[in-house]
C-alpha atoms as a PDB file:
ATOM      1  CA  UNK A   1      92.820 -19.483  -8.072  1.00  0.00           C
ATOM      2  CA  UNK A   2      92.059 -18.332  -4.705  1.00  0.00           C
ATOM      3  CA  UNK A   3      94.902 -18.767  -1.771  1.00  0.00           C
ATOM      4  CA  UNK A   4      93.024 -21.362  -0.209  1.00  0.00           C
ATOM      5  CA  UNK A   5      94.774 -23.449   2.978  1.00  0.00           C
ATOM      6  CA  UNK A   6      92.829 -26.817   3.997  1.00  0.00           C
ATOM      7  CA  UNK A   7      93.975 -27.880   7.324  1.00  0.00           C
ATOM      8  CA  UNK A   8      92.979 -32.192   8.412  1.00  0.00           C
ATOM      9  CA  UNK A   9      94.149 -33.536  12.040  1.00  0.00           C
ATOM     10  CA  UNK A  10      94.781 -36.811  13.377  1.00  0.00           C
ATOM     11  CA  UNK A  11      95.690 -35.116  17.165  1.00  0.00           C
ATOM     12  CA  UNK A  12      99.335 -36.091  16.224  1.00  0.00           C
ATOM     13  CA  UNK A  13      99.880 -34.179  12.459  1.00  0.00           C
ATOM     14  CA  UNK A  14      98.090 -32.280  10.734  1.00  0.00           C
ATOM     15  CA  UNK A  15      97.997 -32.540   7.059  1.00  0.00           C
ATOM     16  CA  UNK A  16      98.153 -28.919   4.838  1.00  0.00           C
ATOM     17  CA  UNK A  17      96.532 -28.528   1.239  1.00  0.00           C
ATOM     18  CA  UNK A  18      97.058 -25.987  -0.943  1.00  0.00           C
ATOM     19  CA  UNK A  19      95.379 -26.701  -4.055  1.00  0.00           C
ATOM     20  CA  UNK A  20      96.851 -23.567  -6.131  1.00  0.00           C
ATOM     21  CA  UNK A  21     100.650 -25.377  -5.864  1.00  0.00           C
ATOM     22  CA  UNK A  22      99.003 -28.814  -6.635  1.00  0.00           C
ATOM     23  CA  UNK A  23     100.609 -29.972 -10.040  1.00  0.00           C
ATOM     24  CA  UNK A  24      98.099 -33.168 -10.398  1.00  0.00           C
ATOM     25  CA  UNK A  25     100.597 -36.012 -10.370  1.00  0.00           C
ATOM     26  CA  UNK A  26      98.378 -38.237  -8.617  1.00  0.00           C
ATOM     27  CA  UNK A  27     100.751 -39.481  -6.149  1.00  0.00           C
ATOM     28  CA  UNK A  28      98.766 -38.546  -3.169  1.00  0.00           C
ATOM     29  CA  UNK A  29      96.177 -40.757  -3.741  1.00  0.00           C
ATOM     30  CA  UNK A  30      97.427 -43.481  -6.442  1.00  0.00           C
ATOM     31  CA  UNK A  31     100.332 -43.602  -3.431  1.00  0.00           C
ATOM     32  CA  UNK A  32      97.658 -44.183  -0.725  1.00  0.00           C
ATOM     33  CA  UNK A  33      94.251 -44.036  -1.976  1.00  0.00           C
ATOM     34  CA  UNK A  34      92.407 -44.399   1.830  1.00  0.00           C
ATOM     35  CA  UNK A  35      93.645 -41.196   2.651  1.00  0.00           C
ATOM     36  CA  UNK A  36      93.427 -38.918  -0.018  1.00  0.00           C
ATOM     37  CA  UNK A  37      90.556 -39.439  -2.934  1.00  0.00           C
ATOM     38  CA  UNK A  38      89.388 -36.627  -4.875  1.00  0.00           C
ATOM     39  CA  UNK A  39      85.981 -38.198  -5.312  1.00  0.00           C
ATOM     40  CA  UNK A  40      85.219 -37.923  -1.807  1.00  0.00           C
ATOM     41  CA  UNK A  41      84.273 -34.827   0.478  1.00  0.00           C
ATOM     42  CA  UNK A  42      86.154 -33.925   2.314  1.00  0.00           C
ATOM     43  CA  UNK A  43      88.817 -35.486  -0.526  1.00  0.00           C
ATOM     44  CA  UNK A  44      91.292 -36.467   2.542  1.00  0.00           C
ATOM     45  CA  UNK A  45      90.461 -38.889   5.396  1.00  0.00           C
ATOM     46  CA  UNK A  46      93.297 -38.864   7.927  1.00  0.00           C
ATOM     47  CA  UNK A  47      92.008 -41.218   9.797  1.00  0.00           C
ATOM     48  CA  UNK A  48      92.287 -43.730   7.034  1.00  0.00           C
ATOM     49  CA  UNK A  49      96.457 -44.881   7.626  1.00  0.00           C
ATOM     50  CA  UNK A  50      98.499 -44.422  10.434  1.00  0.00           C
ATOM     51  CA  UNK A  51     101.083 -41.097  10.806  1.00  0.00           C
ATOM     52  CA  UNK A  52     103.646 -42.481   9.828  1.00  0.00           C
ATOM     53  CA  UNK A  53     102.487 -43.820   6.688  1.00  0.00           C
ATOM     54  CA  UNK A  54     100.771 -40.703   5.981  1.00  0.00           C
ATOM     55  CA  UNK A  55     103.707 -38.517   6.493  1.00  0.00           C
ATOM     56  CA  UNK A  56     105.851 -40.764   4.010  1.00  0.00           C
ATOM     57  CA  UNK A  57     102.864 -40.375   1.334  1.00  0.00           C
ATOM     58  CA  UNK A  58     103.668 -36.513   2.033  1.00  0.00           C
ATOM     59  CA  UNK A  59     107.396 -36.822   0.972  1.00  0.00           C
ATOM     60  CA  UNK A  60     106.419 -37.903  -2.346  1.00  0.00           C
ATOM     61  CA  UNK A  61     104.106 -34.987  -3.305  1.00  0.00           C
ATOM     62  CA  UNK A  62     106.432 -33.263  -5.703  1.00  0.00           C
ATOM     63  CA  UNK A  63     104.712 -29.821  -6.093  1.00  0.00           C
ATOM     64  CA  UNK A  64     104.530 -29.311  -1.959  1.00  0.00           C
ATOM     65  CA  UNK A  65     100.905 -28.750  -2.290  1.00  0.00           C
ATOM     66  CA  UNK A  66     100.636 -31.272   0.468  1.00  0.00           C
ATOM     67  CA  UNK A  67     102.469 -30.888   3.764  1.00  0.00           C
ATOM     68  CA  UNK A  68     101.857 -31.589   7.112  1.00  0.00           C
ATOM     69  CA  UNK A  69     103.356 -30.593  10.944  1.00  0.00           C
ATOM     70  CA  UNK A  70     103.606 -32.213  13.966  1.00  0.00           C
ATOM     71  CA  UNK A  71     100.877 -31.062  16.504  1.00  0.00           C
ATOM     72  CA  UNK A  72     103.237 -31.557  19.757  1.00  0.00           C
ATOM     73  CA  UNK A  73     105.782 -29.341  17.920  1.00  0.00           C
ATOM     74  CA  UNK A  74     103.178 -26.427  17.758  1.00  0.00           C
ATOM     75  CA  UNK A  75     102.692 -26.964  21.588  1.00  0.00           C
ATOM     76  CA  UNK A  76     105.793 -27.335  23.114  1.00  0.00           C
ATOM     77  CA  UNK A  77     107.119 -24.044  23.202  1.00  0.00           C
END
């Protein structure tokens, strides 16, 4: 598989895919299905739960395929 990075933004986090580590556990979207669902396109709607709840959907991934990092944190330098 190709090294392929998907990027999604809420203007607060943005959320990082990257399918080749994803071990399909299903937690991502069994965990909260109106953000991520792999029969839509694009498979991860950001704006569909707040940050907060998003990030602690993140923590569960156990493969690290999905992570995310805090837009203000790229800016303040």
């Amino acid at each position: 598989m190709k090294d392929i990075t998907t990027r999604y933004t809420n203007g607060e986090i943005t959320v990082v895919w990257k399918p080749a580590l994803c071990t399909h556990s299903r937690r991502c979207f069994t965990g909260l299905p109106d953000v991520f669902d792999p029969r839509k396109r694009p498979w991860v709607t950001i704006a569909g739960a707040t940050t907060e709840r998003i990030v602690e959907q993140i923590h569960q991934c156990p493969s690290g395929a999905l992570s995310y990092f805090r837009n203000d944190a790229v800016t303040a330098g």
